[in-house]
C-alpha atoms as a PDB file:
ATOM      1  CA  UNK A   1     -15.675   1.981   4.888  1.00  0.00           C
ATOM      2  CA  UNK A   2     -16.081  -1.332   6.278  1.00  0.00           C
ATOM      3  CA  UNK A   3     -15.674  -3.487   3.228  1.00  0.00           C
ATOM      4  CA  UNK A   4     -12.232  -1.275   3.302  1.00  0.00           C
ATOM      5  CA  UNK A   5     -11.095  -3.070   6.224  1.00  0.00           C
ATOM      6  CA  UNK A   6     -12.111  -6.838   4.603  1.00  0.00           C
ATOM      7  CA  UNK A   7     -10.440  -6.235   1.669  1.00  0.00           C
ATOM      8  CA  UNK A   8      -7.278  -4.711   3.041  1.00  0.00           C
ATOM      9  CA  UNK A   9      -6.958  -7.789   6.141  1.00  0.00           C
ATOM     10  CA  UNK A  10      -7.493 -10.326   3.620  1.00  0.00           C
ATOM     11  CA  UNK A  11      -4.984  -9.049   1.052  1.00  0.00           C
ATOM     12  CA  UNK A  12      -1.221 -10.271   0.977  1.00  0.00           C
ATOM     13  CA  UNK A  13      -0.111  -6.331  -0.266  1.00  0.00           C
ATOM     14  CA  UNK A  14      -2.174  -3.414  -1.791  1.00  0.00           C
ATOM     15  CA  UNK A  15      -1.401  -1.120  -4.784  1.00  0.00           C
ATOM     16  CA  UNK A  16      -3.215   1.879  -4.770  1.00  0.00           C
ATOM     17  CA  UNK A  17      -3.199   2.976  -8.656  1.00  0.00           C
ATOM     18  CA  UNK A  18      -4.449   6.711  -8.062  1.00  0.00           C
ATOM     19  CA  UNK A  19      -5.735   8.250  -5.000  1.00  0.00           C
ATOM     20  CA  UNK A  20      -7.688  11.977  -4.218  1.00  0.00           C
ATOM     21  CA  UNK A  21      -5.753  13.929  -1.447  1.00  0.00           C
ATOM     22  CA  UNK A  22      -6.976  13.046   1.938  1.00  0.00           C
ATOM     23  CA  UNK A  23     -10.539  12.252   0.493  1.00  0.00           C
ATOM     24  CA  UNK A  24     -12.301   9.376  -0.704  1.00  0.00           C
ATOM     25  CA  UNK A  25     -12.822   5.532  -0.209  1.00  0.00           C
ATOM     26  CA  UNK A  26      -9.421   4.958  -1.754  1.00  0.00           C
ATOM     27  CA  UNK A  27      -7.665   7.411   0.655  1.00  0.00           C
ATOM     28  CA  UNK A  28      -8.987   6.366   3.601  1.00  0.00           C
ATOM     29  CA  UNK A  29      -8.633   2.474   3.204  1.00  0.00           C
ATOM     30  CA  UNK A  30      -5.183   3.280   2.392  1.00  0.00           C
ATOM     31  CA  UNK A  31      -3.897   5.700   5.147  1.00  0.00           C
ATOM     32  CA  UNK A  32      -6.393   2.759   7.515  1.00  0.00           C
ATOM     33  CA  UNK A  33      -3.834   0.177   6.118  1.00  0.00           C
ATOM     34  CA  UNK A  34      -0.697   2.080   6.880  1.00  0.00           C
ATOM     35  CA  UNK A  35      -2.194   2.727  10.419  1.00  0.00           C
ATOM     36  CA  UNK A  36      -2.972  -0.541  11.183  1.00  0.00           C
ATOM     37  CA  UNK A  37      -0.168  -2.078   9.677  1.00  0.00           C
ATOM     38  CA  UNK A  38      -2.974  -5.206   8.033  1.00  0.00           C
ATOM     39  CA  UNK A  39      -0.757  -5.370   4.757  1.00  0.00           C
ATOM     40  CA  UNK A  40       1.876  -3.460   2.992  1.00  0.00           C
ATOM     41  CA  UNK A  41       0.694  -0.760   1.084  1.00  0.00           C
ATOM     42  CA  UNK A  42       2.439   0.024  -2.269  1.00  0.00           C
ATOM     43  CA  UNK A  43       1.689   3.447  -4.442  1.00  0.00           C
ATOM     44  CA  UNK A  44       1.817   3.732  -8.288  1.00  0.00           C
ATOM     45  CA  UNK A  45       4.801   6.204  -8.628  1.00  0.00           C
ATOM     46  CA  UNK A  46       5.236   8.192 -11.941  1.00  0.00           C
ATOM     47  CA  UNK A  47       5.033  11.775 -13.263  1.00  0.00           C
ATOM     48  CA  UNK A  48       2.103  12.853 -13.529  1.00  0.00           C
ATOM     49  CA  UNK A  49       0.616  10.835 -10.469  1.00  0.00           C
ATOM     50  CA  UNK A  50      -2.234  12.628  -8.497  1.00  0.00           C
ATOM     51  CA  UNK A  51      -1.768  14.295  -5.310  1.00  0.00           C
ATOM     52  CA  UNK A  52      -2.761  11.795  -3.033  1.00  0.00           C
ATOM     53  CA  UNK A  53      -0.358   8.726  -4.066  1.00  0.00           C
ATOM     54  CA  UNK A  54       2.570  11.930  -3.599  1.00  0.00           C
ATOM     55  CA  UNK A  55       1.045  12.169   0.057  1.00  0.00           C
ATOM     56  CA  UNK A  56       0.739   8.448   0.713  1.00  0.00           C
ATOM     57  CA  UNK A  57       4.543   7.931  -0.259  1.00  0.00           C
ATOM     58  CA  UNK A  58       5.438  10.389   2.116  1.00  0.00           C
ATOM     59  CA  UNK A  59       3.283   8.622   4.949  1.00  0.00           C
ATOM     60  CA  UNK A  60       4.940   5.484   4.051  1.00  0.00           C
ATOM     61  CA  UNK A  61       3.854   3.508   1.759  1.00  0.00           C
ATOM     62  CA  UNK A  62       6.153   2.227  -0.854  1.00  0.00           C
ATOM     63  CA  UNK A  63       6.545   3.349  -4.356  1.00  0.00           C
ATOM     64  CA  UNK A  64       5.380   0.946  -6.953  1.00  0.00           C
ATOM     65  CA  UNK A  65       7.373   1.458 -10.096  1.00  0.00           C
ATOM     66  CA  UNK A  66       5.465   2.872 -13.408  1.00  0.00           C
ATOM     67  CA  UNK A  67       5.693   1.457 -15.649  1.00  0.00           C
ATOM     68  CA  UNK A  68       6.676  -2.014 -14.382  1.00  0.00           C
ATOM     69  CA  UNK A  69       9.280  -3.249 -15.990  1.00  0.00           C
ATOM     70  CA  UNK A  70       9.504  -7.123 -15.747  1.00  0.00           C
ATOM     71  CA  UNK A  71       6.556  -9.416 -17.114  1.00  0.00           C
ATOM     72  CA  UNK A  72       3.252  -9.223 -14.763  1.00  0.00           C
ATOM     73  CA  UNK A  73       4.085 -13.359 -14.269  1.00  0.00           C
ATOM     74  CA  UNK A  74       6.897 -11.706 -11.981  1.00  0.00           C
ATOM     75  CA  UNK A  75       4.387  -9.433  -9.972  1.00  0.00           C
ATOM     76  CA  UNK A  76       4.250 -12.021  -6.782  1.00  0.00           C
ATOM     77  CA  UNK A  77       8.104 -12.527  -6.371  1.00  0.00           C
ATOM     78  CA  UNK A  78       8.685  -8.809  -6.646  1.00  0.00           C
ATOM     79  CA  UNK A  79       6.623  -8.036  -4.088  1.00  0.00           C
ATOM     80  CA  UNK A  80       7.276 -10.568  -1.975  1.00  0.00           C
ATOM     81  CA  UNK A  81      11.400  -9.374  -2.695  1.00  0.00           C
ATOM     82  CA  UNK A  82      10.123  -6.050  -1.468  1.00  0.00           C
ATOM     83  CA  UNK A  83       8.524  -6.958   1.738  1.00  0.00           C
ATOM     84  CA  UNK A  84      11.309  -9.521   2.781  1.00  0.00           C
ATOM     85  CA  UNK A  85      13.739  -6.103   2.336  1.00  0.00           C
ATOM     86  CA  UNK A  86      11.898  -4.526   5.057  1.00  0.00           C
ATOM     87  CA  UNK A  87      13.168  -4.533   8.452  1.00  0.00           C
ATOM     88  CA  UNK A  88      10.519  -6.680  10.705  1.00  0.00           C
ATOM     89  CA  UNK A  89       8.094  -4.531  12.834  1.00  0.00           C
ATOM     90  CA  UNK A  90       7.508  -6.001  16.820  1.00  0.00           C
ATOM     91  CA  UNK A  91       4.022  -6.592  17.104  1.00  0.00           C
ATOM     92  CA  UNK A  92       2.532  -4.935  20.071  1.00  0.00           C
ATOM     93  CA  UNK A  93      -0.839  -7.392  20.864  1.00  0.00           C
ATOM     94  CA  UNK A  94      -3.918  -5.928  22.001  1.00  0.00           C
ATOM     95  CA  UNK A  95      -5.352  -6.339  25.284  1.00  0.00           C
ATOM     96  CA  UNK A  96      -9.126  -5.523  24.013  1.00  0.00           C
END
């Protein structure tokens, strides 16, 4: 799952679309991300949405609206509106 980690680090934010309970590449990047804290993870939130986005909300990622209603032009700024929301984390640096 190292391409996982490249993809994730290099990514402003992450929407997981649909993810298998606790299994898979999608799973693990995803809970990897939230652990980390590289990037904020967002989950497609709707109905009939699979198991694993219902368990990744409740780990704490944040729901990503389906469908979305403004135009996909506004994707970035809503986001970014999102994120800014968030109280800021302290980041604890590493010593290795």
């Amino acid at each position: 799952m190292g391409r996982n980690r490249l993809i994730y680090c290099l990514a402003d934010y992450a929407i997981v679309v649909a993810s298998d309970a606790e299994t898979g590449g999608t799973w693990a990047g995803a809970t990897e991300a939230l652990k980390n804290n590289w990037v904020l993870v967002f989950v497609l939130e709707h109905e009939q949405m699979p198991e694993g986005n219902k368990l990744l909300l409740q780990k704490g990622t944040l729901a990503f609206p389906h469908p979305f209603k403004d135009k996909p032009v506004k994707l970035p700024e809503w986001l970014k509106e999102k994120a800014d929301s968030l109280p800021s984390q302290p980041n604890q640096l590493s010593l290795f």
